[in-house]
Protein backbone atom coordinates (compact mmCIF):
# COMPACT_ATOMS: atom_id res chain seq x y z
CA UNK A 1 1.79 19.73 -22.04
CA UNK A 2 1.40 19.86 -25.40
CA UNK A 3 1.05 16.19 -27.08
CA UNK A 4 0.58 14.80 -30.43
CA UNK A 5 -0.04 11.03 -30.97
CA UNK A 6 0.13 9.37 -34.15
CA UNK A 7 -2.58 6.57 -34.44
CA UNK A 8 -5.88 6.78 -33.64
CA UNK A 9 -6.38 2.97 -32.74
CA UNK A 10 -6.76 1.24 -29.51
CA UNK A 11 -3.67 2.34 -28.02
CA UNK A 12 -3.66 5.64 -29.42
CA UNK A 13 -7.07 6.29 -28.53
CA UNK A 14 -6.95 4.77 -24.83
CA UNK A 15 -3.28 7.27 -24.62
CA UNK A 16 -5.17 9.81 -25.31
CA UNK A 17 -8.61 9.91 -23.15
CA UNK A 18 -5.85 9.13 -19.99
CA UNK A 19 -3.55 12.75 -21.28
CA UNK A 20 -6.83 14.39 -21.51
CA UNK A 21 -7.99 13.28 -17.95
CA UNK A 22 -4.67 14.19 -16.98
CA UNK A 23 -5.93 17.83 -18.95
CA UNK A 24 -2.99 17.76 -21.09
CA UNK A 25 -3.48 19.34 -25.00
CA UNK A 26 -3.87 16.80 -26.93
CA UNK A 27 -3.90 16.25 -30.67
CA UNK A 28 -4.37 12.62 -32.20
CA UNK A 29 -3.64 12.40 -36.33
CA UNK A 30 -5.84 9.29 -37.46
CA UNK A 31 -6.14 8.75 -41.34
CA UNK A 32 -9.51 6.97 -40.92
CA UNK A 33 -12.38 9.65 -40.91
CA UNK A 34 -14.80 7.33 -38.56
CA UNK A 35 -11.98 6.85 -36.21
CA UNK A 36 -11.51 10.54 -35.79
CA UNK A 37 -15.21 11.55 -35.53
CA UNK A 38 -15.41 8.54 -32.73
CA UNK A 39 -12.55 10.44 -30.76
CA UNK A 40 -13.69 13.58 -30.45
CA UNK A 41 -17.41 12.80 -30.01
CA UNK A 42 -16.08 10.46 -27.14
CA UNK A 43 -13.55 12.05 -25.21
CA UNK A 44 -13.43 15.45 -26.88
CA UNK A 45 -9.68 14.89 -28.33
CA UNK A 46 -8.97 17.40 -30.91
CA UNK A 47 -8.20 15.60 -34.00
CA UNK A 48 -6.61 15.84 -37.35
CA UNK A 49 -7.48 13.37 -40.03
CA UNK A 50 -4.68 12.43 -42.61
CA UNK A 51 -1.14 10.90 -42.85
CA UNK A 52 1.22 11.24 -40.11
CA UNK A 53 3.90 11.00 -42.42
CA UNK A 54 2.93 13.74 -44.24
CA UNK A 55 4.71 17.13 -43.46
CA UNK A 56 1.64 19.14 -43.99
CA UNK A 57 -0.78 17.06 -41.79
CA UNK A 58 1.86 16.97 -39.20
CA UNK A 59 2.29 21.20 -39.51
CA UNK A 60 -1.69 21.22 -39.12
CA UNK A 61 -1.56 18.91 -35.40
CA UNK A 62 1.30 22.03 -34.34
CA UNK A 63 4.08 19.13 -34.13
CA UNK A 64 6.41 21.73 -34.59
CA UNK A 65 5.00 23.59 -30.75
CA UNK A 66 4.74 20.29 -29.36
CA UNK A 67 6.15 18.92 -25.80
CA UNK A 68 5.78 15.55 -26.74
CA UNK A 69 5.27 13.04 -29.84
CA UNK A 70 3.67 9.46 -29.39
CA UNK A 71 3.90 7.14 -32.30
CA UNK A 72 1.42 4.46 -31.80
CA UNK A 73 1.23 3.42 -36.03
CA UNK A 74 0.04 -0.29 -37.01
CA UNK A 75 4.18 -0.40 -38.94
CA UNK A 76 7.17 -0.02 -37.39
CA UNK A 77 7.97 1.98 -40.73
CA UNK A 78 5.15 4.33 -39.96
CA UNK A 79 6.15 5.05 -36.71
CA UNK A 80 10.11 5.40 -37.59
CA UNK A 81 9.21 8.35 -40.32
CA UNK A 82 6.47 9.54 -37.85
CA UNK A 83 9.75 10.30 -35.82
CA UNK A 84 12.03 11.49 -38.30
CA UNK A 85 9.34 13.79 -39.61
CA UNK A 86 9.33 15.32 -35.63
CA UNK A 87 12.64 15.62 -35.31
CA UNK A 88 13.10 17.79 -38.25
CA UNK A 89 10.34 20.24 -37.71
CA UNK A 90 10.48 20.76 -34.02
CA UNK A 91 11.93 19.80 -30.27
CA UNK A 92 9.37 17.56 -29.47
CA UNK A 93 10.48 14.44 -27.36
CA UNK A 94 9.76 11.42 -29.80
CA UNK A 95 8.58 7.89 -28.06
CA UNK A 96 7.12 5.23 -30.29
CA UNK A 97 5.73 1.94 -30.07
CA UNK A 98 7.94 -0.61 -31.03
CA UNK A 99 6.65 -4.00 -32.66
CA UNK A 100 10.04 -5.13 -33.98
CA UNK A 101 13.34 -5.18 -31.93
CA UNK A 102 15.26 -5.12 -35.70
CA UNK A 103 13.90 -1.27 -35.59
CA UNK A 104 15.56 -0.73 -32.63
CA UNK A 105 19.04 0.95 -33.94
CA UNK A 106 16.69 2.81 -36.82
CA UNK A 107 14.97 4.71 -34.04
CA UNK A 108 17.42 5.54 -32.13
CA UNK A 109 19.54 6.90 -34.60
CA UNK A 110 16.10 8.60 -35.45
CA UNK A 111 16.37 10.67 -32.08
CA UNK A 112 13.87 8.42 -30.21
CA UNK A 113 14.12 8.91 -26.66
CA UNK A 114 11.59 6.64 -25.32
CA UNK A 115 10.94 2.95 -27.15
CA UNK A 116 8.15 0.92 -25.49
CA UNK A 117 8.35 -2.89 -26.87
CA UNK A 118 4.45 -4.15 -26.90
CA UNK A 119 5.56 -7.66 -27.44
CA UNK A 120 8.34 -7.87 -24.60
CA UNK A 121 5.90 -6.02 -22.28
CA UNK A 122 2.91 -8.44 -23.36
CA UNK A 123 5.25 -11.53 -23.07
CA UNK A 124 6.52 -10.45 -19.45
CA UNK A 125 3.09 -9.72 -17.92
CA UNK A 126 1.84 -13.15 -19.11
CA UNK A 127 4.58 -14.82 -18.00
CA UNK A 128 4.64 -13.62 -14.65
CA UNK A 129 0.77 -13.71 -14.24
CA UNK A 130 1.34 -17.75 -15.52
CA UNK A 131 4.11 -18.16 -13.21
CA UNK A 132 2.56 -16.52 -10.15
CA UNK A 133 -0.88 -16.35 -10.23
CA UNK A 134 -1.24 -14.49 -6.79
CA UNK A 135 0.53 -11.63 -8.24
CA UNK A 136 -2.27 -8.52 -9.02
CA UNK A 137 -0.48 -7.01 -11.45
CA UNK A 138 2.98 -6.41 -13.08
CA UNK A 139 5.18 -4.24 -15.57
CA UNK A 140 8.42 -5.21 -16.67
CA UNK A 141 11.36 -2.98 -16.11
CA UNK A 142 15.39 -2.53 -17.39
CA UNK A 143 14.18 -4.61 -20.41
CA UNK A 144 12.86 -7.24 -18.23
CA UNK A 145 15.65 -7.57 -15.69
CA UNK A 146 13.43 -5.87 -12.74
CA UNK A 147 9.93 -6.29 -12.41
CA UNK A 148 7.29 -4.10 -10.66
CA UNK A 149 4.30 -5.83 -8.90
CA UNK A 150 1.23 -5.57 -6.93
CA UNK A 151 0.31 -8.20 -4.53
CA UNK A 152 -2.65 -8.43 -1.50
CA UNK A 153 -1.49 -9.24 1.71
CA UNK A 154 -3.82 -11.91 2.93
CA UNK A 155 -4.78 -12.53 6.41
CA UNK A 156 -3.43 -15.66 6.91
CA UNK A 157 -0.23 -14.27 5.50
CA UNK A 158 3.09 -14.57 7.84
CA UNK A 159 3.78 -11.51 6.53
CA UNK A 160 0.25 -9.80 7.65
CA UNK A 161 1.27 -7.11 11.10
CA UNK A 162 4.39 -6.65 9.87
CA UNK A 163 6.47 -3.80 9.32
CA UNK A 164 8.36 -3.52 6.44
CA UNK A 165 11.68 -3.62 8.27
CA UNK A 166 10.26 -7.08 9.83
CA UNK A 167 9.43 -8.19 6.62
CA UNK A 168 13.15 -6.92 5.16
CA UNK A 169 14.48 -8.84 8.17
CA UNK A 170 13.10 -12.20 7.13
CA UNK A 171 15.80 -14.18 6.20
CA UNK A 172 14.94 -15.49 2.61
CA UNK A 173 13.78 -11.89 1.38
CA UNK A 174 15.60 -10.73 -1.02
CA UNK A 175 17.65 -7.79 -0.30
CA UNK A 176 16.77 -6.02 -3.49
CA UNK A 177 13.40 -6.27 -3.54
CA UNK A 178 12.00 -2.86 -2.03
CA UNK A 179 8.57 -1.73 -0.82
CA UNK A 180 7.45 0.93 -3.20
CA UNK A 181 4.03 1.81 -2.30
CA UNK A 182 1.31 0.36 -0.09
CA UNK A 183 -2.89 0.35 -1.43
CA UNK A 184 -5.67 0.52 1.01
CA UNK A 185 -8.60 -1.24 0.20
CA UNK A 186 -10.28 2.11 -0.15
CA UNK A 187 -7.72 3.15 -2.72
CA UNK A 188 -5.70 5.14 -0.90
CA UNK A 189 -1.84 4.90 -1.21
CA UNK A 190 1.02 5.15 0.70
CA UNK A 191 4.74 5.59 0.57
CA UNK A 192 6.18 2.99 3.26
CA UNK A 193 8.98 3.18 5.10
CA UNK A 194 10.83 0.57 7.90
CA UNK A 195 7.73 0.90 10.12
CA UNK A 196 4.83 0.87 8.08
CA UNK A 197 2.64 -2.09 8.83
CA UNK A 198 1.44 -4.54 6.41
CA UNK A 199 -2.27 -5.10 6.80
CA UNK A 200 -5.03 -7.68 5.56
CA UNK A 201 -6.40 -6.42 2.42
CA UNK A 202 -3.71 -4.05 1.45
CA UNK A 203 -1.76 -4.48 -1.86
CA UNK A 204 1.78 -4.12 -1.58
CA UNK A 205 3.45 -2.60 -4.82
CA UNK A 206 7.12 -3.65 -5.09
CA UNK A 207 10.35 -4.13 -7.48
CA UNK A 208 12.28 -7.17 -7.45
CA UNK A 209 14.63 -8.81 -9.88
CA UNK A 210 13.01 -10.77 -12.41
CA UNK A 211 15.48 -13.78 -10.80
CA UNK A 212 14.73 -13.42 -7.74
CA UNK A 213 10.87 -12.70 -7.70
CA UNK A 214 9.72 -16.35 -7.08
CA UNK A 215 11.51 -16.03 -3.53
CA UNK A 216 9.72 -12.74 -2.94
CA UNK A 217 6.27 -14.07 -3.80
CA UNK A 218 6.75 -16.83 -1.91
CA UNK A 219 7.88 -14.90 1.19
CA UNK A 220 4.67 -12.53 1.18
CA UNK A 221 2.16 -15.06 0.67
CA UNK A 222 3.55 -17.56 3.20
CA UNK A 223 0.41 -18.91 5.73
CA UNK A 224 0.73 -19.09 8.81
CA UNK A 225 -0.04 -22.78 10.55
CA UNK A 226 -2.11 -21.34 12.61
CA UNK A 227 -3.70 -17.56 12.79
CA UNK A 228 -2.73 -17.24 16.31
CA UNK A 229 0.41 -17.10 15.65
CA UNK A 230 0.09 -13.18 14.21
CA UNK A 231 2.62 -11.04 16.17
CA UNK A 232 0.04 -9.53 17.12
CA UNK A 233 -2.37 -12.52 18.16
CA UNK A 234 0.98 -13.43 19.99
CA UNK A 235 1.18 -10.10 22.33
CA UNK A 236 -2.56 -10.31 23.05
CA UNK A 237 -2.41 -14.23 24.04
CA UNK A 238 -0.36 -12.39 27.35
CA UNK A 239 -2.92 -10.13 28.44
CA UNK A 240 -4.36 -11.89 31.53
CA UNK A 241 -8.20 -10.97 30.92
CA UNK A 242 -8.05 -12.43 27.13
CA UNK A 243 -7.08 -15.74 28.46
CA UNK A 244 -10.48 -17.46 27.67
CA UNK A 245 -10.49 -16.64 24.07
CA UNK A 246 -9.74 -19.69 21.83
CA UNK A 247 -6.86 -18.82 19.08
CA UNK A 248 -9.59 -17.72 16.49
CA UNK A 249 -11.34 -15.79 18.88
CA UNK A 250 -8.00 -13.92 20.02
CA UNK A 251 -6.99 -14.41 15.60
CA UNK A 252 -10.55 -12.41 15.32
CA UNK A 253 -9.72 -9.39 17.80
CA UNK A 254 -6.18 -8.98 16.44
CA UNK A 255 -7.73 -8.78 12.68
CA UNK A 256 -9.87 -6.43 13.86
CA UNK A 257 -6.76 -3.48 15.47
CA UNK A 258 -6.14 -0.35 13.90
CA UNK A 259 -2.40 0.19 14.07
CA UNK A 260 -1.13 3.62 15.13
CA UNK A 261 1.92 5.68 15.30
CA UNK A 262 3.20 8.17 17.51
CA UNK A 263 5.90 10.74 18.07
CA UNK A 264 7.44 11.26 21.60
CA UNK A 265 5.44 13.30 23.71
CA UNK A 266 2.05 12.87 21.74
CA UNK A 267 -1.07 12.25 23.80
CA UNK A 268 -2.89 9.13 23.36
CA UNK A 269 -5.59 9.89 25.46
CA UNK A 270 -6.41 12.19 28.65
CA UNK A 271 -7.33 11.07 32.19
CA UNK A 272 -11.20 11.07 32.56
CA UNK A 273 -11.63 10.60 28.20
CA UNK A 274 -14.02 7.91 27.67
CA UNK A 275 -12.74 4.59 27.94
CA UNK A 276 -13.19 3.20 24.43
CA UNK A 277 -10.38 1.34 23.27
CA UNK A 278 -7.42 -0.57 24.95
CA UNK A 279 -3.46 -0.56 23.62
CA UNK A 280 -0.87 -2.62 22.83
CA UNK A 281 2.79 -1.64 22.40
CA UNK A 282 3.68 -3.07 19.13
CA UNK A 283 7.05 -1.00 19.40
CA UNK A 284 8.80 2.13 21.81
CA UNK A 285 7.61 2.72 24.79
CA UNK A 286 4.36 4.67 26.65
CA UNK A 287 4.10 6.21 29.58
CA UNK A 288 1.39 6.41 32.06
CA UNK A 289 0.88 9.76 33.67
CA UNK A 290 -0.75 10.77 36.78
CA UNK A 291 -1.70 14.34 37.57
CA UNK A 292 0.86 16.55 38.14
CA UNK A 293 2.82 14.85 35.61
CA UNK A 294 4.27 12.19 37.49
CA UNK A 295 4.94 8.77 35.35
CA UNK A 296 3.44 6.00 36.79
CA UNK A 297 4.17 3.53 34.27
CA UNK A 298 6.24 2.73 31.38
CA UNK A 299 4.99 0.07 29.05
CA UNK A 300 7.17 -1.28 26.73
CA UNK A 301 6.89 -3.58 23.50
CA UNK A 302 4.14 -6.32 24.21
CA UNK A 303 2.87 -4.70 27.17
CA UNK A 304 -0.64 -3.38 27.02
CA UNK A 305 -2.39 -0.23 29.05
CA UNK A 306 -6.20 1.14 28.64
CA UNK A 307 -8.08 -2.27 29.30
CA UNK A 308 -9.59 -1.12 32.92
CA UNK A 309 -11.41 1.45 31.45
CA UNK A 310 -12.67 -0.71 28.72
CA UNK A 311 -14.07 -3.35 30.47
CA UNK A 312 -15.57 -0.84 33.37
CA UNK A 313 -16.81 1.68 31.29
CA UNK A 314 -15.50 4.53 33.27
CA UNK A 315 -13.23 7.13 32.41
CA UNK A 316 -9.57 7.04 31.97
CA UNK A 317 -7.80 7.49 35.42
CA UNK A 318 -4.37 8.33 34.00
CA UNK A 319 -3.34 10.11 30.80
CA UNK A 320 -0.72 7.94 28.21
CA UNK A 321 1.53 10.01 25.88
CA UNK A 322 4.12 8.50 23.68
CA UNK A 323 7.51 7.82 25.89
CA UNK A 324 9.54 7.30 21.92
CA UNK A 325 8.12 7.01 18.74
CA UNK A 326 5.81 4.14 19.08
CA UNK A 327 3.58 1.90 17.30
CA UNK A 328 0.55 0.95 18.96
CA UNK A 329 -2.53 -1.83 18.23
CA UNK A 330 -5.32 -0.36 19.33
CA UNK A 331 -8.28 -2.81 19.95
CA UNK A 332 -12.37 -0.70 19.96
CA UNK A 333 -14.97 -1.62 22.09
CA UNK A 334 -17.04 -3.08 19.85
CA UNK A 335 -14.68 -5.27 18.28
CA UNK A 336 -13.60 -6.45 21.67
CA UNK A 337 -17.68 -7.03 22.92
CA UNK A 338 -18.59 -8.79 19.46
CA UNK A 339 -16.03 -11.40 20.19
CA UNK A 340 -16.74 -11.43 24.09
CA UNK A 341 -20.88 -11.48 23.51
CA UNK A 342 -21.06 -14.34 21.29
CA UNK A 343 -20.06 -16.60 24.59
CA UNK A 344 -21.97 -15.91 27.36
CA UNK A 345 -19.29 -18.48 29.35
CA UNK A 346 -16.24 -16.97 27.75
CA UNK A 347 -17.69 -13.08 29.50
CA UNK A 348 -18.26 -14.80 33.22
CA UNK A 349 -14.89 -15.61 33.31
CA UNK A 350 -13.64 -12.40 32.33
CA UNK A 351 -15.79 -10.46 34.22
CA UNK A 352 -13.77 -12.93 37.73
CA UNK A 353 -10.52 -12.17 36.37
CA UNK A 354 -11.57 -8.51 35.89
CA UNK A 355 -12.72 -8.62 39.47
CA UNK A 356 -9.62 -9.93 40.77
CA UNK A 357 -7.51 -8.16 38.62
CA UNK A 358 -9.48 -4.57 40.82
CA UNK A 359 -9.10 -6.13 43.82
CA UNK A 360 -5.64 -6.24 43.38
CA UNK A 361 -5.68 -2.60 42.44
CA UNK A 362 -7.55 -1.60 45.03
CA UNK A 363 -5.04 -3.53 47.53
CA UNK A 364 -2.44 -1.37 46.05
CA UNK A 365 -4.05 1.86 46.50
CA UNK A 366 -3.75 0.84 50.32
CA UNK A 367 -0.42 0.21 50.33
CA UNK A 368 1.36 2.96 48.12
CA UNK A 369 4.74 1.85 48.47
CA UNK A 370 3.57 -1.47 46.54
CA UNK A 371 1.84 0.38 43.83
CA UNK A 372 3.01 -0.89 40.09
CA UNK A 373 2.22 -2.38 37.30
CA UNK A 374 -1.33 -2.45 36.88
CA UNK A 375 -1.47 1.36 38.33
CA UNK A 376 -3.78 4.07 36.93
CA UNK A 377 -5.35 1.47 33.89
């Protein structure tokens, strides 16, 4: 788009380096000469030095071809003939920087569609980042009614292995505070839904009522009294073989699961694929498969499937495909033998339940009509 920005100061000059990032066409009209030699040596703005309420510097930025017109001007005078000025020589869209509220019905009758109010904006982020510090970042919204914020999910957060539906269940949430994006520590974003998990070190980006945004804080940076108590630190205190792990140990291996999802009928791995990683059901269901495509197993939520060939080393002896959409924790080798190295005591007991937990299998495999549960892991 086409965009012309009156004011060549700090916010008209940080404006327009992001439009020109963005590789929009921009024009900035800055009276001082410095100013507009500074601009285009910097960021290679075009500019246009002189008045920007004067017609004829405005006809030489091409106000009356432009998309848009920013009014960034030290006055709230400037900036309200800036607009005038733009409304009667072309179609642009006006939005201005507002410093007094009293200027409010002026620019609007002006044709202003878009007023941003520095100090209201100012006065809202400070409050907020004075009144909860572990917020990231905010932006008020609806003239300060609604507020949009960023916040890191710590570890030791209640809320940390959650979905977002879990985390909408809670019963002091508020209802109208909604997930809005989710920020991996590598930058990436997503848009969550119900059963996108919230992980350690992601930032959660959300809009809540100004009113009711203490109870949201407070409900996404709840600890837990103890890191064991994770949901998932709680599914992986069942498996049998983990049993010797202390609750930071077990705290440590759950930290350490990558969370997948999967539609029904999607492979999760192939009889005789390496062994590297062992499941747990975090939600659906996953069946085990044999050849000829007979299930063997069904594993619902908290049940787990994959371990025998991570602890042996050999290949997969069954196949697992998604029974329903599911969401798995999946828990690598390396994660698992980091934990499971650094006690020497803690692997000699594993390695006897292991043992009995095969010589149960193998008991089962000579009686077929007994074969179940622990069949094909």
């Amino acid at each position: 788009m086409k965009i012309v920005i009156a004011g060549g100061g700090r916010v008209g000059s940080t404006l327009a380096a992001r439009l020109v990032t963005e590789h929009h066409q921009v024009t900035v009209v800055e009276r001082d000469a410095a100013t507009c030699s500074r601009l285009f040596e910097d960021i290679g703005v075009v500019t246009v030095c002189g008045d920007a309420t004067d017609p004829h510097v405005l006809d030489s930025a091409g106000v009356a071809n432009a998309d848009i017109a920013a009014g960034v001007l030290a006055r709230d005078a400037e900036n309200l003939a800036f607009a005038t000025l733009v409304r009667s020589m072309g179609s642009a869209r006006v939005m201005v920087r507002m410093l007094d509220t009293r200027y409010r019905d002026a620019y609007r009758l002006a044709g202003v569609s878009e007023l941003v109010e520095e100090a209201e904006v100012v006065v809202a982020k400070m409050t907020t980042a004075i009144d909860f510090p572990q917020v990231a970042g905010s932006l008020p919204l609806a003239a300060g009614d609604a507020i949009l914020f960023e916040l890191e999910v710590s570890a030791k957060a209640l809320v940390s292995g959650r979905t977002v539906a879990q985390v909408r269940g809670m019963p002091d949430f508020p209802r109208e505070c909604v997930f809005i994006g989710l920020l991996d520590p590598e930058g990436r974003i997503t848009l969550p839904d119900g059963g996108t998990v919230l992980r350690a070190g992601n930032t959660v980006i959300l809009v809540a009522r100004r009113a009711e945004l203490a109870r949201a804080v407070e409900c996404l940076t709840a600890e837990l009294q103890s890191q064991a108590d994770t949901p998932l630190a709680g599914m992986l205190r069942k498996v049998d073989f983990l049993a010797p792990l202390s609750d930071e140990e077990l705290s440590t291996v759950a930290r350490g699961a990558e969370y997948l999802r999967k539609e029904p009928g999607e492979a999760i791995f192939k009889k005789g694929d390496a062994g590297e990683t062992f499941y747990v059901v975090v939600s659906g269901q996953v069946n085990l498969v044999a050849e000829g495509g007979r299930v063997v197993e069904t594993v619902k939520p908290g049940g787990f499937f994959g371990e025998i060939a991570l602890l042996t080393g050999e290949p997969r002896s069954t196949s697992a495909a998604a029974a329903t959409a599911c969401e798995l924790a999946s828990v690598g080798r390396d994660d698992f033998r980091g934990v499971v190295m650094a006690n020497p005591a803690m692997a000699l007991e594993m390695s006897r339940i292991l043992g009995q937990r095969l010589a149960k299998m193998a008991q089962q495999d000579r009686a077929p009509q007994k074969r179940k549960g622990l069949f094909g892991r």
